[in-house]
C-alpha atoms as a PDB file:
ATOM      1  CA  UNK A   1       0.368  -3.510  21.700  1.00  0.00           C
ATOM      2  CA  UNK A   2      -1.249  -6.360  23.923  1.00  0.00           C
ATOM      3  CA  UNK A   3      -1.823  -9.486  21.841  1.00  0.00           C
ATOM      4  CA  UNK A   4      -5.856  -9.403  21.536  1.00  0.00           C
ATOM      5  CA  UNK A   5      -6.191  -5.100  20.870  1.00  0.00           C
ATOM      6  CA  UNK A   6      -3.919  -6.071  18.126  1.00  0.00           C
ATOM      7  CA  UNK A   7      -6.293  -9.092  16.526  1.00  0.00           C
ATOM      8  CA  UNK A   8      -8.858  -7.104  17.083  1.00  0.00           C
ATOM      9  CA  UNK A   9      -7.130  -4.367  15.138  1.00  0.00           C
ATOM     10  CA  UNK A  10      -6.505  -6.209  12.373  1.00  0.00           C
ATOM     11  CA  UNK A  11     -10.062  -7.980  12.166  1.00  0.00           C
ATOM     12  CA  UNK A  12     -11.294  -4.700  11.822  1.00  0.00           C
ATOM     13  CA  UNK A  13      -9.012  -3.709   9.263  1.00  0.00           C
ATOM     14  CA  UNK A  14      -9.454  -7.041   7.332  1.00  0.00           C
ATOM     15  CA  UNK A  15     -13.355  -6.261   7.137  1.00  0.00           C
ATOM     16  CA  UNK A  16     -13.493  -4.346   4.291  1.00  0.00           C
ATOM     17  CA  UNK A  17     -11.100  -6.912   2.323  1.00  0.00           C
ATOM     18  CA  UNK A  18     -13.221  -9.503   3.217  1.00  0.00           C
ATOM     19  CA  UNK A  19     -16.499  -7.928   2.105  1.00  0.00           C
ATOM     20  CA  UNK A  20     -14.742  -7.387  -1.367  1.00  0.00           C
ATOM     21  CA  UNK A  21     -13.471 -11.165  -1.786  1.00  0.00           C
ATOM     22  CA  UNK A  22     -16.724 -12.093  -0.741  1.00  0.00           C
ATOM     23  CA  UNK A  23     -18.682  -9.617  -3.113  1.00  0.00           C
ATOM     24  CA  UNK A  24     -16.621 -11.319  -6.056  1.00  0.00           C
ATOM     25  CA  UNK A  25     -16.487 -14.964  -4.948  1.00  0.00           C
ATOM     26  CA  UNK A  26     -20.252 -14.384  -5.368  1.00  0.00           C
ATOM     27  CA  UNK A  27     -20.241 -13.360  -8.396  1.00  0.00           C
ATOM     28  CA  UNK A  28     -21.654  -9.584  -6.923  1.00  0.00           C
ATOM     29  CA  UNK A  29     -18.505  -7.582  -8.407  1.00  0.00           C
ATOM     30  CA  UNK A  30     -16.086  -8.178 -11.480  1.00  0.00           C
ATOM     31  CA  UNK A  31     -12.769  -7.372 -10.505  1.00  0.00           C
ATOM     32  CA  UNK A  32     -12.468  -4.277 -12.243  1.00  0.00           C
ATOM     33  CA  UNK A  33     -15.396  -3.256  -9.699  1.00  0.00           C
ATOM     34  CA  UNK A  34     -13.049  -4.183  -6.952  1.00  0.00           C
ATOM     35  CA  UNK A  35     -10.140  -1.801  -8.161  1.00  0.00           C
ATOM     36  CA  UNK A  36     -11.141   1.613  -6.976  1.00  0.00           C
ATOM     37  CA  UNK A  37     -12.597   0.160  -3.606  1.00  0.00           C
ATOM     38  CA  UNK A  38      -9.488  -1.750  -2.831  1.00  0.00           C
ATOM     39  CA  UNK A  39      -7.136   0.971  -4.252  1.00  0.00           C
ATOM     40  CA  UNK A  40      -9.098   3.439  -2.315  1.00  0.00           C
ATOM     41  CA  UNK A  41      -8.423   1.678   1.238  1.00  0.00           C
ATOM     42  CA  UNK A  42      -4.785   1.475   0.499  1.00  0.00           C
ATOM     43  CA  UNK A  43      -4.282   4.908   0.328  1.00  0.00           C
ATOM     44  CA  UNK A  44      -6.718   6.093   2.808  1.00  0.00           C
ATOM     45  CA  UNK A  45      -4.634   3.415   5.105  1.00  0.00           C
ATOM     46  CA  UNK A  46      -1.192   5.318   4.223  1.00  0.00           C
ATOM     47  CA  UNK A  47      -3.007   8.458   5.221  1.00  0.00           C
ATOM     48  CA  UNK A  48      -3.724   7.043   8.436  1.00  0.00           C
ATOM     49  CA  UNK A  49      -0.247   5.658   8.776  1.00  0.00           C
ATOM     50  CA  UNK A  50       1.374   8.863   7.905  1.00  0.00           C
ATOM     51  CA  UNK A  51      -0.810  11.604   9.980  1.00  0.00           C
ATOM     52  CA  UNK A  52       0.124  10.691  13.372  1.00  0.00           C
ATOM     53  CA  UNK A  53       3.830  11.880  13.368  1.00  0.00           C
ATOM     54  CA  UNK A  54       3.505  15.266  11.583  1.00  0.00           C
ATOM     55  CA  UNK A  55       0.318  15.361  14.390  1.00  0.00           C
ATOM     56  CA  UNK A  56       2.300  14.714  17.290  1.00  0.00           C
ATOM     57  CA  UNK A  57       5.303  16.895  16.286  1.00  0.00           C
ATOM     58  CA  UNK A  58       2.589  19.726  15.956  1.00  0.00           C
ATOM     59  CA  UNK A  59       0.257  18.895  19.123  1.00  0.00           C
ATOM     60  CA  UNK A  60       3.464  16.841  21.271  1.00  0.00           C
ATOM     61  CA  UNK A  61       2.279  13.847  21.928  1.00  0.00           C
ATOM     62  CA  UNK A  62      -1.366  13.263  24.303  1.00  0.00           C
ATOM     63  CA  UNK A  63      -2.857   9.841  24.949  1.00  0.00           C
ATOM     64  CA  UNK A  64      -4.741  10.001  21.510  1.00  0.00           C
ATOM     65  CA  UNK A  65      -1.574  10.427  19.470  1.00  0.00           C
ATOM     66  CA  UNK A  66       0.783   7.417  21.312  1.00  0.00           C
ATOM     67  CA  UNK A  67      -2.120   5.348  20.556  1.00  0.00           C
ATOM     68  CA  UNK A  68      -2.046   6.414  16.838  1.00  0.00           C
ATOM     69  CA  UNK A  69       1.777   6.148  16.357  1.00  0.00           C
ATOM     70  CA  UNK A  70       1.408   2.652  18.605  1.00  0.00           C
ATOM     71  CA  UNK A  71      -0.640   1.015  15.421  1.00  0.00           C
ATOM     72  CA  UNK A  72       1.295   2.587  12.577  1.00  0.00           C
ATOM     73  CA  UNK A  73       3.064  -0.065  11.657  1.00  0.00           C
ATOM     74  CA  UNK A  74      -0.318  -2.041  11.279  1.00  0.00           C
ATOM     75  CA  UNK A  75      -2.161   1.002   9.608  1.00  0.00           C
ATOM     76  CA  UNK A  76       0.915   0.627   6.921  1.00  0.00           C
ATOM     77  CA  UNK A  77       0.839  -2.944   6.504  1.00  0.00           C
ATOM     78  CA  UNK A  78      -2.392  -3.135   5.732  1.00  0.00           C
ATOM     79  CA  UNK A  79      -2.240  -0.177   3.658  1.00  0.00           C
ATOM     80  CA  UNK A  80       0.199  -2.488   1.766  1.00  0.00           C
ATOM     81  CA  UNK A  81      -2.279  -5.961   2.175  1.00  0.00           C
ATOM     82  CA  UNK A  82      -4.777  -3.365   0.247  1.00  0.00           C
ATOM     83  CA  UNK A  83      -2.147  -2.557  -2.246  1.00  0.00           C
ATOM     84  CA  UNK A  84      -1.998  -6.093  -3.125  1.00  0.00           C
ATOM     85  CA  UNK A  85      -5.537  -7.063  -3.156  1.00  0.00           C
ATOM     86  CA  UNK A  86      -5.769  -4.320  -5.365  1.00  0.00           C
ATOM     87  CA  UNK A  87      -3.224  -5.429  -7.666  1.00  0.00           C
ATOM     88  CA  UNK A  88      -4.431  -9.654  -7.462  1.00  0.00           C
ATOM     89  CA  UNK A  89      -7.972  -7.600  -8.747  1.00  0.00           C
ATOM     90  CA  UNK A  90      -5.981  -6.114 -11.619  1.00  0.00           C
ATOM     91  CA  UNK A  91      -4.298  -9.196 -12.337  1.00  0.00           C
ATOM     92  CA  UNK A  92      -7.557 -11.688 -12.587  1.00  0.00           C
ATOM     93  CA  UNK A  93      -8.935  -8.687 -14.612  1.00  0.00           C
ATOM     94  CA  UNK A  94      -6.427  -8.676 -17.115  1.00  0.00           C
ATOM     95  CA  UNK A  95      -5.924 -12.315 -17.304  1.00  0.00           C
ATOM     96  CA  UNK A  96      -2.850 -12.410 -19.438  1.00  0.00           C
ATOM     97  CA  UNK A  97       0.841 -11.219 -18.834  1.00  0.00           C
ATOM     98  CA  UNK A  98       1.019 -10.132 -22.256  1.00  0.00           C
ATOM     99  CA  UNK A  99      -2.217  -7.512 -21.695  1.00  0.00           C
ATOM    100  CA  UNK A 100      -0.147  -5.706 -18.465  1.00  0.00           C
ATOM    101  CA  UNK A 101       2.951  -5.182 -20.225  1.00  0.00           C
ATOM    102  CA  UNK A 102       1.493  -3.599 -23.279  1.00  0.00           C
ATOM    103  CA  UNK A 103      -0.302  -1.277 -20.364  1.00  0.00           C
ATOM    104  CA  UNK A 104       2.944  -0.969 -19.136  1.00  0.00           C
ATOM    105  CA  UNK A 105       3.727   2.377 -20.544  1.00  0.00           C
ATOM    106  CA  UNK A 106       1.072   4.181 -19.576  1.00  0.00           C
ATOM    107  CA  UNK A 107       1.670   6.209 -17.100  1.00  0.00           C
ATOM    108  CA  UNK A 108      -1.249   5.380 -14.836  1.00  0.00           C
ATOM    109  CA  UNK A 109      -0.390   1.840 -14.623  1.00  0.00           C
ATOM    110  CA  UNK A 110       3.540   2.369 -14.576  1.00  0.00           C
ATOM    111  CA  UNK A 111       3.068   5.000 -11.308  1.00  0.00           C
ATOM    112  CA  UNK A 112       1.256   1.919  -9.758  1.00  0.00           C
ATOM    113  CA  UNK A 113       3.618  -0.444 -10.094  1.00  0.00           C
ATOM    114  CA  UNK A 114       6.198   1.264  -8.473  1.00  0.00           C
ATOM    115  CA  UNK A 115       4.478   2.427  -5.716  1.00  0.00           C
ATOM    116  CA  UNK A 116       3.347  -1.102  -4.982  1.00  0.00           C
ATOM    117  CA  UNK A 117       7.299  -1.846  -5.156  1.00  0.00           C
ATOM    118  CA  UNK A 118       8.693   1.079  -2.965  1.00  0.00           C
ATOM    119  CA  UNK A 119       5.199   0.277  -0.229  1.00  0.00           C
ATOM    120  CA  UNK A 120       7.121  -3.549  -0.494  1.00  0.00           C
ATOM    121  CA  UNK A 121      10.018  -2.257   1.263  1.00  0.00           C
ATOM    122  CA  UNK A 122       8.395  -1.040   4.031  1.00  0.00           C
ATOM    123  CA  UNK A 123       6.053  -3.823   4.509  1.00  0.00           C
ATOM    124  CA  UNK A 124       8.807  -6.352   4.856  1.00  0.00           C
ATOM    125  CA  UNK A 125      10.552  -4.728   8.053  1.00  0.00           C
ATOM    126  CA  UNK A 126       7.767  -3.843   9.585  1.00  0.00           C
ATOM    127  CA  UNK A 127       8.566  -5.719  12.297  1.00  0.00           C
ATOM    128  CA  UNK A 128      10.672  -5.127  15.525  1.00  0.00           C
ATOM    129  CA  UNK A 129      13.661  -7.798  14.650  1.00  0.00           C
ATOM    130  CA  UNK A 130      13.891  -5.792  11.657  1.00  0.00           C
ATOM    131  CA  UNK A 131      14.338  -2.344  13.457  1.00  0.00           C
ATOM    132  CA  UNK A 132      16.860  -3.706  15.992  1.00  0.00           C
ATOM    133  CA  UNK A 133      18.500  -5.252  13.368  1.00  0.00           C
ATOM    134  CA  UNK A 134      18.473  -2.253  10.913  1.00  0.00           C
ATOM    135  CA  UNK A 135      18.850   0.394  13.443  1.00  0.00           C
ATOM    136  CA  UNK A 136      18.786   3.547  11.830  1.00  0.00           C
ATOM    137  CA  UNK A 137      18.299   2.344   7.902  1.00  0.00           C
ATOM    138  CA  UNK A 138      15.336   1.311   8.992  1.00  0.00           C
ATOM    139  CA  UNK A 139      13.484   4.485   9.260  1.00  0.00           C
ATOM    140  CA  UNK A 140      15.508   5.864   6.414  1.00  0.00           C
ATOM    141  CA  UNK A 141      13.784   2.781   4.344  1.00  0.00           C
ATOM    142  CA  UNK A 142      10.767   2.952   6.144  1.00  0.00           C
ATOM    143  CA  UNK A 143      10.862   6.368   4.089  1.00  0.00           C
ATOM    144  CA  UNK A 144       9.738   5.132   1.080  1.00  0.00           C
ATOM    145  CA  UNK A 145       6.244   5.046   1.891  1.00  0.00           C
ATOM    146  CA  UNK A 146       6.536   9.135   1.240  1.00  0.00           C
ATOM    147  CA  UNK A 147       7.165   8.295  -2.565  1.00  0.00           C
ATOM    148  CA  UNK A 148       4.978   5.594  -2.635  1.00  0.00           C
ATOM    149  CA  UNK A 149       2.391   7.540  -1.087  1.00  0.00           C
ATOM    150  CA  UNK A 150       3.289  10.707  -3.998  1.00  0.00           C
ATOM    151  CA  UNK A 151       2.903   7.549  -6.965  1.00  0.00           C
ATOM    152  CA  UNK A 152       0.056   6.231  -5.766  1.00  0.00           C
ATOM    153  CA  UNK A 153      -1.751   9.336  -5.451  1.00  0.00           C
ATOM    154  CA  UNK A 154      -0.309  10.047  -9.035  1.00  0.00           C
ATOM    155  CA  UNK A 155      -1.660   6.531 -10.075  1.00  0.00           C
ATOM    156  CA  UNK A 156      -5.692   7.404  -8.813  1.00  0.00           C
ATOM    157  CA  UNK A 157      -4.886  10.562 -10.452  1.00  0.00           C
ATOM    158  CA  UNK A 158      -3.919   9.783 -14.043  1.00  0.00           C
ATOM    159  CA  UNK A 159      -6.464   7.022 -14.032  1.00  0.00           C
ATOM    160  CA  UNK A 160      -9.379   8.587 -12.791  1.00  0.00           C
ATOM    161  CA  UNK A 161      -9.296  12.047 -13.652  1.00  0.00           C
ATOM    162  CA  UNK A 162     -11.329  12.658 -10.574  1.00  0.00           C
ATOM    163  CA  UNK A 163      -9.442  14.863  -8.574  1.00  0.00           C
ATOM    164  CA  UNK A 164     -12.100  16.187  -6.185  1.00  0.00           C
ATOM    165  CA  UNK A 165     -11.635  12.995  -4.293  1.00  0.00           C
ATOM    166  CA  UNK A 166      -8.244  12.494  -4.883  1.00  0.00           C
ATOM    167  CA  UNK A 167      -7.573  15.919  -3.207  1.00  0.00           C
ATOM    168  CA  UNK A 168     -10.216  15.565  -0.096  1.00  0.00           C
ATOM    169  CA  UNK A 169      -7.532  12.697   0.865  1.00  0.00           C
ATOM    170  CA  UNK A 170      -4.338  14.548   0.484  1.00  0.00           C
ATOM    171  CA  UNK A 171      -5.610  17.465   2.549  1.00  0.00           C
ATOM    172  CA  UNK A 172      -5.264  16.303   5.647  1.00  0.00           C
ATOM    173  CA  UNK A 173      -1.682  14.981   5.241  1.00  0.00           C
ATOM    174  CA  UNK A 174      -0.855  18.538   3.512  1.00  0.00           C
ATOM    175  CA  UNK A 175      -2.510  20.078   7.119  1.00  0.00           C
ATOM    176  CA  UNK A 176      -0.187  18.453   8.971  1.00  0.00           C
ATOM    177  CA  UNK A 177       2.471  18.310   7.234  1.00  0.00           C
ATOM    178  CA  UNK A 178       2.223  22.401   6.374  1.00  0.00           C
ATOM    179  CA  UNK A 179       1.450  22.936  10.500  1.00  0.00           C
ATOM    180  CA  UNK A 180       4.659  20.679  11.481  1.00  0.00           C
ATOM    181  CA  UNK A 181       6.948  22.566   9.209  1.00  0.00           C
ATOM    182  CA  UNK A 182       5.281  25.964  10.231  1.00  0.00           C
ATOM    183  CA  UNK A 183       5.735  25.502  13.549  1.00  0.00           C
ATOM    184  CA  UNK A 184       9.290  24.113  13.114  1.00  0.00           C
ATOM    185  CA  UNK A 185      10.306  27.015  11.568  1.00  0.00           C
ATOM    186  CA  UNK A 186       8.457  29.478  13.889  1.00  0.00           C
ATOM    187  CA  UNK A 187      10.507  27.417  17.067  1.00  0.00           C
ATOM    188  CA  UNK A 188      13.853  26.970  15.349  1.00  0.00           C
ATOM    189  CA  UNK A 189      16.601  28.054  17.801  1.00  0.00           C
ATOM    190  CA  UNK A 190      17.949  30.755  14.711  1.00  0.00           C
ATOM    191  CA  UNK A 191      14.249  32.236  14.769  1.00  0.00           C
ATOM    192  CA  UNK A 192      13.697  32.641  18.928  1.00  0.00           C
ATOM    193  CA  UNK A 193      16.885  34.052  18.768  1.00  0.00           C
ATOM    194  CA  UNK A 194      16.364  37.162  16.544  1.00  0.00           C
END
């Protein structure tokens, strides 16, 4: 991607971030006001990161669709930057160590934590010197934004009790992923030949 589309990119992802620090440097939002917002945009990011290839397996790929896969790696990044904002809001909100752990075991706040640590994985070689230098474990740990994706979905879930929109943001991903593996199965070579 040419050097100013990307910074552009990424000023417009950063705007909602900075709206939030700003709303609680000002004394606008606790941080436990900033949790859902920020926890919202990470996954709503993932979604964005993870439509395009079910998409373009579906549709092959158009001009649309090579510009969505071209920014992935951004839309996932910053899915993670959210990820972490969300969790810095946690932390000032909680204000000692001793208060997480004993929330440890809940199982809301335990299916967070791990999907922060399997989206960390990703994050970190997302970068090209880290796919040429990976080669194909790359994209097998580029993977683990699929589980990540599953815990942190599981995480708004078991917190929030809200599934209504929990669910409107899964359905598209479950779209594409049910058309790619419909029409995979519907062009395998065993099925055309029958």
């Amino acid at each position: 991607m040419i050097g100013w589309r990307r910074a552009v990119l990424w000023f417009v992802l950063a705007i909602p971030a900075g709206t939030m620090i700003q709303r609680f440097s000002a004394g606008e939002a606790l941080a436990m006001d900033l949790y859902h917002p920020s926890g919202e945009m990470a996954v709503r990011l993932m979604i964005l990161a993870l439509l395009p290839g079910p998409l373009s397996d579906a549709f092959g790929p158009n001009r649309l669709l090579r510009g969505w896969l071209a920014i992935r790696r951004n839309l996932g990044v910053a899915a993670f930057c959210y990820a972490l904002l969300h969790l810095v809001f946690y932390v000032i909100d909680m204000r000692l160590l001793s208060a997480m752990i004993d929330e440890f075991a809940i199982p809301g706040i335990w299916t967070g934590w791990l999907a922060f640590a399997l989206m960390l994985i990703p994050a970190a070689i997302s970068f090209d010197a880290a796919m040429r230098r990976l080669r194909r474990r790359w994209k097998l740990l580029q993977r683990l934004v699929y589980p990540a994706f599953l815990l942190a979905l599981a995480h708004w879930l078991l917190l929030d009790w809200s599934w209504g929109p929990a669910l409107v943001h899964l359905v598209p991903l479950l779209g594409a992923w049910t058309l790619r593996w419909v029409l995979s199965r519907n062009l395998s070579p065993s099925r055309s030949a029958a």
